[in-house]
Protein backbone atom coordinates (compact mmCIF):
# COMPACT_ATOMS: atom_id res chain seq x y z
CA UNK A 1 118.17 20.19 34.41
CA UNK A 2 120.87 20.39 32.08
CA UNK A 3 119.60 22.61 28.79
CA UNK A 4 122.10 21.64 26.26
CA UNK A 5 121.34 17.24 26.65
CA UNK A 6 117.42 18.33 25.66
CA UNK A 7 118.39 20.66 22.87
CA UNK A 8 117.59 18.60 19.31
CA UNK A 9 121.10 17.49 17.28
CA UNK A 10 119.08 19.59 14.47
CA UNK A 11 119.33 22.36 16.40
CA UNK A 12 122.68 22.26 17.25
CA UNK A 13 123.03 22.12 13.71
CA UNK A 14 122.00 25.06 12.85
CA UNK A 15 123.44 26.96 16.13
CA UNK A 16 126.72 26.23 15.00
CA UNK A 17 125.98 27.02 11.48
CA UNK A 18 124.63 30.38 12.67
CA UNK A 19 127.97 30.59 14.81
CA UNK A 20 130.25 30.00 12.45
CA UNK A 21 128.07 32.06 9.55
CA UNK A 22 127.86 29.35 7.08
CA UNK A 23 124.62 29.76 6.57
CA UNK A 24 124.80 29.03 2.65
CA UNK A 25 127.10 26.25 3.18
CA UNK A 26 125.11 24.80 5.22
CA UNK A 27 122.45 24.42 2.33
CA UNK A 28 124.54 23.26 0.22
CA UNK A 29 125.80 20.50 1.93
CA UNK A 30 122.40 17.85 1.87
CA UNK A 31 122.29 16.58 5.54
CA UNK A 32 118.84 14.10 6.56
CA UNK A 33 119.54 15.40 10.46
CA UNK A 34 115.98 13.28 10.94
CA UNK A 35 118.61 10.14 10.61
CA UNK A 36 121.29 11.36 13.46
CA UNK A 37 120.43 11.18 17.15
CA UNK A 38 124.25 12.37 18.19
CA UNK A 39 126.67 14.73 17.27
CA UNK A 40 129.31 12.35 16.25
CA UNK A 41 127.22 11.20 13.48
CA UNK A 42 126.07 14.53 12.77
CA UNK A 43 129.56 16.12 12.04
CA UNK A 44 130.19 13.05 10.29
CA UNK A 45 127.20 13.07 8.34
CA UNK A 46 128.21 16.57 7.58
CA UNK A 47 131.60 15.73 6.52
CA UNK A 48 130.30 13.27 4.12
CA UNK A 49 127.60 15.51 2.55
CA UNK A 50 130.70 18.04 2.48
CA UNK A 51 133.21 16.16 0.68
CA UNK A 52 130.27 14.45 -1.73
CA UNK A 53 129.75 18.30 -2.57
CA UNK A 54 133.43 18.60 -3.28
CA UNK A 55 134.02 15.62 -5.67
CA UNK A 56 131.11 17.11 -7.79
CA UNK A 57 132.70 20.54 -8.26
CA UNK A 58 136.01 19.23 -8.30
CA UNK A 59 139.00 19.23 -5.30
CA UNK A 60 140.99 22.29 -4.90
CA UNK A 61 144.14 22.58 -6.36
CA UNK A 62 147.26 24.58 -5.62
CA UNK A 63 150.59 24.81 -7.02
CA UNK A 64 153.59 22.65 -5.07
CA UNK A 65 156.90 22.69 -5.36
CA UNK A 66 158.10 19.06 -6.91
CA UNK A 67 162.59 18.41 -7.08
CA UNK A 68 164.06 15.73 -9.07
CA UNK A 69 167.17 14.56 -11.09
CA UNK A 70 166.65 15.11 -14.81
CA UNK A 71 168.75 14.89 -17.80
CA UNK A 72 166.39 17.96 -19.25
CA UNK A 73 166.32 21.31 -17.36
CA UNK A 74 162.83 22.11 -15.65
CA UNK A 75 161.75 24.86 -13.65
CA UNK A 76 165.09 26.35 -11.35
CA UNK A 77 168.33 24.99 -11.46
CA UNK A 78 169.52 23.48 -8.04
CA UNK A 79 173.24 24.19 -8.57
CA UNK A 80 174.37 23.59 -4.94
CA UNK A 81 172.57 20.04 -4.61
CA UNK A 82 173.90 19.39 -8.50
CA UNK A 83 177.73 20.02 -7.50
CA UNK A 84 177.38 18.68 -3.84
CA UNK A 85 175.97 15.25 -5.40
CA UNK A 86 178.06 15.34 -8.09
CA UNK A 87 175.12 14.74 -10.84
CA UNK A 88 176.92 16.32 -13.82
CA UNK A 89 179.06 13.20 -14.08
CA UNK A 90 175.57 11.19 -15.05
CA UNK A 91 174.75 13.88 -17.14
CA UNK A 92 171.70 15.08 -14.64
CA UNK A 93 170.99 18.03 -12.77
CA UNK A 94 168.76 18.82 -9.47
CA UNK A 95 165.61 20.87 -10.61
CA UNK A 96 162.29 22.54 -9.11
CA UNK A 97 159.82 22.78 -10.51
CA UNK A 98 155.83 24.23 -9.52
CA UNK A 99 153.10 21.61 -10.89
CA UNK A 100 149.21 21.91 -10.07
CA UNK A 101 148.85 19.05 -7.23
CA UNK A 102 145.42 17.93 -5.11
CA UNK A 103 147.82 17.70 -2.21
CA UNK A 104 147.35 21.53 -0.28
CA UNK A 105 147.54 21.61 3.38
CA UNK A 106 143.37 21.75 3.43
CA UNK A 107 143.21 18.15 1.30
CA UNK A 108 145.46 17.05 3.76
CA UNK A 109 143.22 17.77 6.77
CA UNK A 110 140.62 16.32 5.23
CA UNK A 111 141.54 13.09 4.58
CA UNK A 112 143.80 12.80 7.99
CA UNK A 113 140.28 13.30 9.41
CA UNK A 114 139.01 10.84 7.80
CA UNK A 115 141.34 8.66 9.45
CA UNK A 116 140.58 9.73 12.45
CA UNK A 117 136.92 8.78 12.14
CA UNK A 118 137.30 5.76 10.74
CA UNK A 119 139.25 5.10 13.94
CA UNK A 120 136.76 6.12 16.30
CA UNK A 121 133.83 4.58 17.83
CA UNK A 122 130.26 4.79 17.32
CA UNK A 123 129.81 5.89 13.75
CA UNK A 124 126.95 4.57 11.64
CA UNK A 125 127.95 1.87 8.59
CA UNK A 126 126.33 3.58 6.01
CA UNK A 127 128.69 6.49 7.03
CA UNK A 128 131.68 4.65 7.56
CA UNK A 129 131.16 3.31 4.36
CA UNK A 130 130.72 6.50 2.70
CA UNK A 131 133.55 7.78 4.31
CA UNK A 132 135.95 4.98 3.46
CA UNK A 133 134.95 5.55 0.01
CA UNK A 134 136.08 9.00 0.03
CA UNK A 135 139.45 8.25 2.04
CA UNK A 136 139.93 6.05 -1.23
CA UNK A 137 139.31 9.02 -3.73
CA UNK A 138 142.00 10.95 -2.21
CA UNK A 139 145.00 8.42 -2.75
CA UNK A 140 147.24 11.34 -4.46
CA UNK A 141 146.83 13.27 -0.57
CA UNK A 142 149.43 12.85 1.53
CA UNK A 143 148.95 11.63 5.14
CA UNK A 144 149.34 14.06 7.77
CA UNK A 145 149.04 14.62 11.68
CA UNK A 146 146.75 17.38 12.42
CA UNK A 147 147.18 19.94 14.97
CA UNK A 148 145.92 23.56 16.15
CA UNK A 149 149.00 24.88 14.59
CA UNK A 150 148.50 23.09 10.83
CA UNK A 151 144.43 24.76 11.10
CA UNK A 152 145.98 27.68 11.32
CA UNK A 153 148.57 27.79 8.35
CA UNK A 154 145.67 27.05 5.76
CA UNK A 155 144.94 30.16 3.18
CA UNK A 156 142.10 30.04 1.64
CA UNK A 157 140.77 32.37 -0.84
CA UNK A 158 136.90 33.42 -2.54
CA UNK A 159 136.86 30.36 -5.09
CA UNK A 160 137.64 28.00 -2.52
CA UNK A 161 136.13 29.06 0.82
CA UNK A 162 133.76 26.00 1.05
CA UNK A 163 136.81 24.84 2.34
CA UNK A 164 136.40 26.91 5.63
CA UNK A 165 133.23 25.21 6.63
CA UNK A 166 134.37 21.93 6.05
CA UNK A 167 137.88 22.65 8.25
CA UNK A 168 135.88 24.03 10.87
CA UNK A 169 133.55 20.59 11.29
CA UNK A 170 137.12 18.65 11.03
CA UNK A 171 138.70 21.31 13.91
CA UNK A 172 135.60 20.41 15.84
CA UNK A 173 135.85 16.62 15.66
CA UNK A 174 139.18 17.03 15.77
CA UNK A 175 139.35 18.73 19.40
CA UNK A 176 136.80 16.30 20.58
CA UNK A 177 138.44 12.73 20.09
CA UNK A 178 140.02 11.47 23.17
CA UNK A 179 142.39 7.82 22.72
CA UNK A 180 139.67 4.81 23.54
CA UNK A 181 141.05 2.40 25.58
CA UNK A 182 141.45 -0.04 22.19
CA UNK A 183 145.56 0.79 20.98
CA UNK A 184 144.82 3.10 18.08
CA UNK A 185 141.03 3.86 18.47
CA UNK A 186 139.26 7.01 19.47
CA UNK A 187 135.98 7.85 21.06
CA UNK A 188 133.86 11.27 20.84
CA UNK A 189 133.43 13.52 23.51
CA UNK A 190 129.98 15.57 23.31
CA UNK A 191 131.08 18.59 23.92
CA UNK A 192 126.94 19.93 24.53
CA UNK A 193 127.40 18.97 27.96
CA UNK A 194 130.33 21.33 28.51
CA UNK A 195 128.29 24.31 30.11
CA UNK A 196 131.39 26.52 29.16
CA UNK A 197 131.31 26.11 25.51
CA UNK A 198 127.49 25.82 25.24
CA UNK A 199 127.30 29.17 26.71
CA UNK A 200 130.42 30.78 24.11
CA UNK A 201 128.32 28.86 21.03
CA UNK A 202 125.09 30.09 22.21
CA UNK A 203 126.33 33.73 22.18
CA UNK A 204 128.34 33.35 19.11
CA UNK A 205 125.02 32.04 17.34
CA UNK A 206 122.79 34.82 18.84
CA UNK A 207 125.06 37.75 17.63
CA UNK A 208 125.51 36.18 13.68
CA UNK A 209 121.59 35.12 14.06
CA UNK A 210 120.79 38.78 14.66
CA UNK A 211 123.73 40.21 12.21
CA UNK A 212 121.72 37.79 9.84
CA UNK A 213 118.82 38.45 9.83
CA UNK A 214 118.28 41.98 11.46
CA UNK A 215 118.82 44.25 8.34
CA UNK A 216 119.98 48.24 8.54
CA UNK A 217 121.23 47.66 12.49
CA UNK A 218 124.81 47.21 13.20
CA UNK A 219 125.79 44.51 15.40
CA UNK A 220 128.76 44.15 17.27
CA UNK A 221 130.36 43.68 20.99
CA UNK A 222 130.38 46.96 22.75
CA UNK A 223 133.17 48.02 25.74
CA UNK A 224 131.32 49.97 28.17
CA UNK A 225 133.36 52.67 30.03
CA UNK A 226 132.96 53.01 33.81
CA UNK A 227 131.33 56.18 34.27
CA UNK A 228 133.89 56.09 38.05
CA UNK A 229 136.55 58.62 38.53
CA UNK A 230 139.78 58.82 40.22
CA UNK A 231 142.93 60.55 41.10
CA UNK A 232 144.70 56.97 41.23
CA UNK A 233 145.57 54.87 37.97
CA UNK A 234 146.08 51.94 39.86
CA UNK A 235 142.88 52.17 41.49
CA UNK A 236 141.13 52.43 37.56
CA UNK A 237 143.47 50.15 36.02
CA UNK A 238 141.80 47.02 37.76
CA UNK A 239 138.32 47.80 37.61
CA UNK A 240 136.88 45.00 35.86
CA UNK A 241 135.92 45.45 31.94
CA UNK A 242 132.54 45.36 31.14
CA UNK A 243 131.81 43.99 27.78
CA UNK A 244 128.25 43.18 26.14
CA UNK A 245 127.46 39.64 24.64
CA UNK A 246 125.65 41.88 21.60
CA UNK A 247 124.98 45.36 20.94
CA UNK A 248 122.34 46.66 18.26
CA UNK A 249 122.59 49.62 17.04
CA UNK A 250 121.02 52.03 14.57
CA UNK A 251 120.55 55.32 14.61
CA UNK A 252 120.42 56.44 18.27
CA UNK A 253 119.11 53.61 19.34
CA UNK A 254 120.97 50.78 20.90
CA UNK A 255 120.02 47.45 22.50
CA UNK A 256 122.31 45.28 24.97
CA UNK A 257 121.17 41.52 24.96
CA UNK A 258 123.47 39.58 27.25
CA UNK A 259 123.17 35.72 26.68
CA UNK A 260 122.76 33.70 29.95
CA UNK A 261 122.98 30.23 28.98
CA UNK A 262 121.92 28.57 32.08
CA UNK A 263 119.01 26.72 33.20
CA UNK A 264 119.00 28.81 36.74
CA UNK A 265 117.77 31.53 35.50
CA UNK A 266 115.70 32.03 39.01
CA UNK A 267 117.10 31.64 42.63
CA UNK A 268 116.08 30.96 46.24
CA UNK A 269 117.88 30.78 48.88
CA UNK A 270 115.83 28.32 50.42
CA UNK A 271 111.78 26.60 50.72
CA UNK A 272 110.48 29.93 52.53
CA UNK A 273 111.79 32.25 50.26
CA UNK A 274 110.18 33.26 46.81
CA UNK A 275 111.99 32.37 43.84
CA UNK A 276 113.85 35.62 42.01
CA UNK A 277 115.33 36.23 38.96
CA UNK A 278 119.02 36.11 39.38
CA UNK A 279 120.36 38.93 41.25
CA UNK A 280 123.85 38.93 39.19
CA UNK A 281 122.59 39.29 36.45
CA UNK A 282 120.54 42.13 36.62
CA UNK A 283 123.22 43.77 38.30
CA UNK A 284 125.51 43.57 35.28
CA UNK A 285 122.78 44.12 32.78
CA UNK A 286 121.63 47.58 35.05
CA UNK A 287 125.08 48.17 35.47
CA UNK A 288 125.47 48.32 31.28
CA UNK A 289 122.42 50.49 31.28
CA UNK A 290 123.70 53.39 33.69
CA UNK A 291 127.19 53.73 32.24
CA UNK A 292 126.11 53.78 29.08
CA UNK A 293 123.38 56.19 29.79
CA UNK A 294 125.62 58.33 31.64
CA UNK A 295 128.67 58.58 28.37
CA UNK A 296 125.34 59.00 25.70
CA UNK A 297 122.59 60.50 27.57
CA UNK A 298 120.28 61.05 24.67
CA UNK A 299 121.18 57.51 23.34
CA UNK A 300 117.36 55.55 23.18
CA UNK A 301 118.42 52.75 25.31
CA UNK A 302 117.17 49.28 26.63
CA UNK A 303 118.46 45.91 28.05
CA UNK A 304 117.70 42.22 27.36
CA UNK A 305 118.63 39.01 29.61
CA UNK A 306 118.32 36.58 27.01
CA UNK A 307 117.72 32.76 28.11
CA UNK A 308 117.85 29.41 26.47
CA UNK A 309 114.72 27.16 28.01
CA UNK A 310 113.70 23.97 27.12
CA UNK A 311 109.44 24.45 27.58
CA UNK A 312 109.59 27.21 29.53
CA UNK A 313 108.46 30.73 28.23
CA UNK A 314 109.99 33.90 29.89
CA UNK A 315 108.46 37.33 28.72
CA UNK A 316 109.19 39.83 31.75
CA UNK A 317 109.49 43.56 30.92
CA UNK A 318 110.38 46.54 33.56
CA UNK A 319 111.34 50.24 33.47
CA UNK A 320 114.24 51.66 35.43
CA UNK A 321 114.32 54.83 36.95
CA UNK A 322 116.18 56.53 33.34
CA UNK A 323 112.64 55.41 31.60
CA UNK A 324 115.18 52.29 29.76
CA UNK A 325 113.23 49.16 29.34
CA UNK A 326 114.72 45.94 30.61
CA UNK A 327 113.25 42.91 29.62
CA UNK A 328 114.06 39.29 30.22
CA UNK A 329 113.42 36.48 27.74
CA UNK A 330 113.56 33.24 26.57
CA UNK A 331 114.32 31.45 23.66
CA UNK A 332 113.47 27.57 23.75
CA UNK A 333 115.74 25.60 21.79
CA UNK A 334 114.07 22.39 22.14
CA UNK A 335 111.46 23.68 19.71
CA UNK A 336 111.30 22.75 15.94
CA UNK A 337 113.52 25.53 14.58
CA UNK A 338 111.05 27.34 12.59
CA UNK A 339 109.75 28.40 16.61
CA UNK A 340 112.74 29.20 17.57
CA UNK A 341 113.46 31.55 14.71
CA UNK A 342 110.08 32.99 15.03
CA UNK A 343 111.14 33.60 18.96
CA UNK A 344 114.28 35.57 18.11
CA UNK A 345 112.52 37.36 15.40
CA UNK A 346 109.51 38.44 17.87
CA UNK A 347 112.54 40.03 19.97
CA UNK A 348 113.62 41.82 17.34
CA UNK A 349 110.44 42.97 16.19
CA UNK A 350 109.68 44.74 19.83
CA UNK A 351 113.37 46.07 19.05
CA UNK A 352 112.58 47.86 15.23
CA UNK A 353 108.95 49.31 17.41
């Protein structure tokens, strides 16, 4: 069974909130997720409810650079344009000039998004209309075509940051419109049934969820040094890296979750064999637990295989032979997402004990 197609759009809502940590964003921006059954309308729900919040506080605003012919010197003197065009002769010269403009690079985004969405298929009316309406409000925008590389020239700063979470919904629509087959038109790709980027969004939301909410621990990806030895650098320089999902720490004690986001969570090789947790993965979790026992010996030490489940409750708890706990456990994220927060929590609790 595929986890991430059972998983409420409400939930994703909030795992990508939690992922992105935009947290108070996200209550600012008034979204009735009750109303949206898919992700397209979702993120354009969100965009709406975004740029609603915006035209109440007011656009940004940044200074641009305007040039023009004028008969009365603004700003800095073009010489070299003047003399090449020969504007003296009219009694003009070529100026520039700075002047506070709505049309930044993040405007800009914004409403080419729009366009985009008002392109594509599937959207609600009562959205479209709203979002034609705001495509009108930003007539003094210019029109651009948006790319990885014009996300990534934006600068935003503390009195504008809203900004951020409203560039990273338009990034995410953005990467997920594929051409329709109608000339001009787009349709949505749902990218919750691509196993790959589930399973980086489901870590991502884990380690801010527990940097969040898990106060006085420090949390953070840790590199775990082989504890092998060897007279040959070739031999360690390809040893594979071992990296933890999320690390808690505080004090000397440290926890290693690793995030499995996969339904097969058991296997079996076939009808006579018992089912078994999956071998791989307590491996690599064990493997964490020795290396890092053997660099900090008196570090107070224990391992998590975290799972998402949709109905199914894991609570499985074991002692290697170092006296570290390893436990396995499950988070189900087609629960209302007061359980699921209560889930995490729980794990954190037996953590602080």
């Amino acid at each position: 069974m595929m986890i991430a197609s059972s998983i409420p759009i409400e939930n994703i809502y909030f795992l990508l909130c939690y992922a992105w940590n935009r947290l108070e964003e996200k209550d600012q921006v008034s979204v009735d997720t009750a109303k949206t059954t898919d992700l397209l309308n979702l993120l354009s729900r969100v965009l709406d409810g975004g740029l609603s919040h915006l035209i109440r506080r007011g656009y940004d605003r940044g200074y641009m650079t305007q040039e023009e012919d004028t008969q009365v010197l603004r700003g800095r003197l073009l010489s070299t344009e003047t003399m090449n065009r020969n504007l003296r002769r009219s009694a003009r010269v070529r100026c520039a000039h700075d002047e506070l403009s709505y049309d930044v690079l993040h405007n800009r985004i914004l409403k080419a998004t729009l366009r985009l969405l008002l392109r594509t298929h599937g959207i609600d009316g009562d959205i479209v209309a709203n979002l034609v309406d705001h495509r009108h409000r930003m007539h003094s925008v210019s029109d651009i075509e948006i790319s990885d590389s014009v996300f990534s020239r934006v600068v935003l700063h503390r009195n504008n940051f809203f900004y951020d979470f409203l560039l990273k919904i338009s990034r995410l629509i953005f990467h997920n419109l594929l051409p329709s087959e109608e000339a001009g038109g787009y349709q949505f790709r749902d990218f919750i049934t691509d196993e790959h980027r589930m399973r980086l969004l489901f870590e991502e939301f884990i380690r801010n969820f527990y940097a969040h909410e898990l106060h006085g621990w420090k949390v953070k990806r840790d590199i775990v040094p082989w504890q092998l030895f060897s007279d040959n650098q070739e031999s360690l320089a390809v040893l594979p890296r071992m990296e933890t999902d999320v690390s808690l720490h505080r004090d000397n004690h440290r926890a290693v979750i690793e995030c499995k986001f996969t339904a097969r969570h058991f296997q079996q090789r076939d009808e006579q064999y018992k089912k078994t947790f999956r071998s791989g993965h307590m491996y690599q979790l064990n493997a964490y637990l020795l290396n890092i026992h053997d660099q900090a010996p008196s570090t107070s030490l224990e391992g998590i295989l975290l799972y998402p489940t949709v109905g199914e409750r894991l609570r499985h708890s074991f002692t290697n032979s170092r006296g570290q706990r390893l436990r396995i456990w499950s988070v189900d994220l087609n629960a209302p997402w007061h359980v699921i927060h209560t889930e995490l929590c729980d794990l954190l609790e037996e953590n602080t004990n």
